[in-house]
Protein backbone atom coordinates (compact mmCIF):
# COMPACT_ATOMS: atom_id res chain seq x y z
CA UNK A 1 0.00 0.00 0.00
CA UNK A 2 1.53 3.53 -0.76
CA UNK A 3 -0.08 6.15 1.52
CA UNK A 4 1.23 10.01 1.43
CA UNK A 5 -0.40 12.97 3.62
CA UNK A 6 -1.18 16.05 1.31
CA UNK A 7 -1.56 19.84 2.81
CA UNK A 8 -3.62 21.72 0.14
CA UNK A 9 -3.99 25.12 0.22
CA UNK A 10 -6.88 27.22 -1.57
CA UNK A 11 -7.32 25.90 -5.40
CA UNK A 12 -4.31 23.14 -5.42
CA UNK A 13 -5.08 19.63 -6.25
CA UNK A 14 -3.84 16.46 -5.58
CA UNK A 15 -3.31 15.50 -8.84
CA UNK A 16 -2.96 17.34 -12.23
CA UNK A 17 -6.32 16.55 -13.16
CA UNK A 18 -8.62 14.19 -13.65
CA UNK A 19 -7.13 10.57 -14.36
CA UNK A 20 -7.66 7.26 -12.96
CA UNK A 21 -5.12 4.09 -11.97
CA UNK A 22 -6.24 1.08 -13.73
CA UNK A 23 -4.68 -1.85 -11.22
CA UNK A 24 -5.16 0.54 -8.29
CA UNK A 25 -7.96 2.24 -5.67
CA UNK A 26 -7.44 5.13 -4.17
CA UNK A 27 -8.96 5.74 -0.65
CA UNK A 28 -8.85 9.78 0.78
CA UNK A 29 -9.66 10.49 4.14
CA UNK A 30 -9.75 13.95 4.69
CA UNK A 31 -7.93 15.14 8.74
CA UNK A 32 -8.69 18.64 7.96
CA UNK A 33 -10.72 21.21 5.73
CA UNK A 34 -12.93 19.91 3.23
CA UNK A 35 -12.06 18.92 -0.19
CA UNK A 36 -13.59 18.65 -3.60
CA UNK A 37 -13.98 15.76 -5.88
CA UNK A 38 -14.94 15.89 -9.43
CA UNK A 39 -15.72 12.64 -11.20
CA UNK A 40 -17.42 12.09 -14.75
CA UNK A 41 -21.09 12.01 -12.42
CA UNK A 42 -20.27 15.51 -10.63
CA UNK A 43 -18.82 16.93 -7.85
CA UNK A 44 -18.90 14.99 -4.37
CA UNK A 45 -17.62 17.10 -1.55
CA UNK A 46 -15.68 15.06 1.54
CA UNK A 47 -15.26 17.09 4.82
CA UNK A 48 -13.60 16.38 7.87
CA UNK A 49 -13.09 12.33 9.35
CA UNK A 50 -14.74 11.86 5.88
CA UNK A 51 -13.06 9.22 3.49
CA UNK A 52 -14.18 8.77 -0.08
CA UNK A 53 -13.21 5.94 -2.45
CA UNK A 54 -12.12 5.40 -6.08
CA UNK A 55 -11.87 1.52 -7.52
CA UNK A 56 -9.25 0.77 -10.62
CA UNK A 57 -10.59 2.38 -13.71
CA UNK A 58 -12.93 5.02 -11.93
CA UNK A 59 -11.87 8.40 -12.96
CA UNK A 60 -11.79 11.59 -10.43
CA UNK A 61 -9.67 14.61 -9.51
CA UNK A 62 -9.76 16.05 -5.77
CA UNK A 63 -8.75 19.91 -4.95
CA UNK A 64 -9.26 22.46 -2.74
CA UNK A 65 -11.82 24.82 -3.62
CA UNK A 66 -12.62 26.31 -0.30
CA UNK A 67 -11.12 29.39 1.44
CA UNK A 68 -9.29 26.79 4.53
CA UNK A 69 -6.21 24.77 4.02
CA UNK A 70 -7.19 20.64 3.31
CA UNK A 71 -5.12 17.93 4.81
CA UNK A 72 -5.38 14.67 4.04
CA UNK A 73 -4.35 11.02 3.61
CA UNK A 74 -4.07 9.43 0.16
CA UNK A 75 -3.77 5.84 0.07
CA UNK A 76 -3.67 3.33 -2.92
CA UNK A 77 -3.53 -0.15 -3.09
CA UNK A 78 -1.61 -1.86 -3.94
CA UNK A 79 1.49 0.21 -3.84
CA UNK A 80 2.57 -0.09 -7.54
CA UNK A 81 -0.23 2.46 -9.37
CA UNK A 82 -0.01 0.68 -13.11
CA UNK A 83 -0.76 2.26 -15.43
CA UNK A 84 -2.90 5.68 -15.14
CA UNK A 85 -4.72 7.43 -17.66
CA UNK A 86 -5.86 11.21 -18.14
CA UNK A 87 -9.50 11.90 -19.19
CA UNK A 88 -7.84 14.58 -22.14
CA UNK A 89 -9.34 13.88 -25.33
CA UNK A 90 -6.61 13.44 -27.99
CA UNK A 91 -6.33 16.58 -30.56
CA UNK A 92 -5.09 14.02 -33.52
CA UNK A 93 -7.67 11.43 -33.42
CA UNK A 94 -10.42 12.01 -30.64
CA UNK A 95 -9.10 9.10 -28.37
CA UNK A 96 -11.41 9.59 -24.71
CA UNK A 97 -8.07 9.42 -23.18
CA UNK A 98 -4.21 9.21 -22.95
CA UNK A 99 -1.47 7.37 -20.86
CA UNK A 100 0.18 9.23 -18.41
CA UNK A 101 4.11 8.70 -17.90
CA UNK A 102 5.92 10.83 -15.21
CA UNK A 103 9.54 11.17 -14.77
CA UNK A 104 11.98 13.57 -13.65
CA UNK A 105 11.62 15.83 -16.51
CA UNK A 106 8.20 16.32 -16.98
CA UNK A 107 4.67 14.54 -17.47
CA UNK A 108 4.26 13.01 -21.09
CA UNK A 109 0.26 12.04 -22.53
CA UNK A 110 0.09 9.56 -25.33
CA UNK A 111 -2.62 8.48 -26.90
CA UNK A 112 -2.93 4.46 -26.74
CA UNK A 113 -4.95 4.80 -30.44
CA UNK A 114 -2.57 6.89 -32.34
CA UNK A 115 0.25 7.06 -30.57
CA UNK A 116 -0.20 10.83 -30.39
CA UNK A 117 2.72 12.20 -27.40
CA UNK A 118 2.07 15.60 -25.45
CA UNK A 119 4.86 16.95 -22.94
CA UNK A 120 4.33 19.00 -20.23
């Protein structure tokens, strides 16, 4: 299991947007503040000694959108996330989504359909 405490302040995320982990959930439970989650059926807010939950494949995106700082714990299971996708649309072919690789220069989005690649 990985597990990592987050301190949000007003309008920062936990994430870089929405995206889900296909051979991994993701359990929040929220110590302080209340924070925001969007998935593709709305937003769900989570407040204090709240926890919400996200199964592999399920996408979401949690932030801060309040005026108060958020803490929280973030923990997935099992520890190894897989491989995570980005609800972006791709620009070359219309793909629903692209595969999210992170390293230490950068985030890079390709497209499983086309192979389209977006740094960031």
């Amino acid at each position: 299991m990985a597990l990592n405490y987050h301190e949000l302040e007003p309008g920062e995320s936990f994430s870089g947007g929405m995206h889900t982990h296909m051979n991994q959930e993701e359990v929040f439970y929220i110590i302080e503040g209340t924070a925001t989650f969007e998935t593709p059926d709305g937003a769900h807010e989570v407040g204090p000694e709240e926890a919400v939950r996200f199964g592999p494949g399920e996408y979401q995106e949690g932030r801060n959108e309040s005026d108060d700082r958020v803490c929280a714990l973030a923990m997935g299971a099992p520890q190894g996330m897989g491989e995570t996708r980005a609800k972006v649309p791709c620009a070359e072919c219309g793909a629903d989504y692209h595969v999210t690789e992170v390293d230490d220069e950068g985030v890079t989005l390709t497209c499983p359909d086309c192979g389209n690649a977006v740094e960031m």
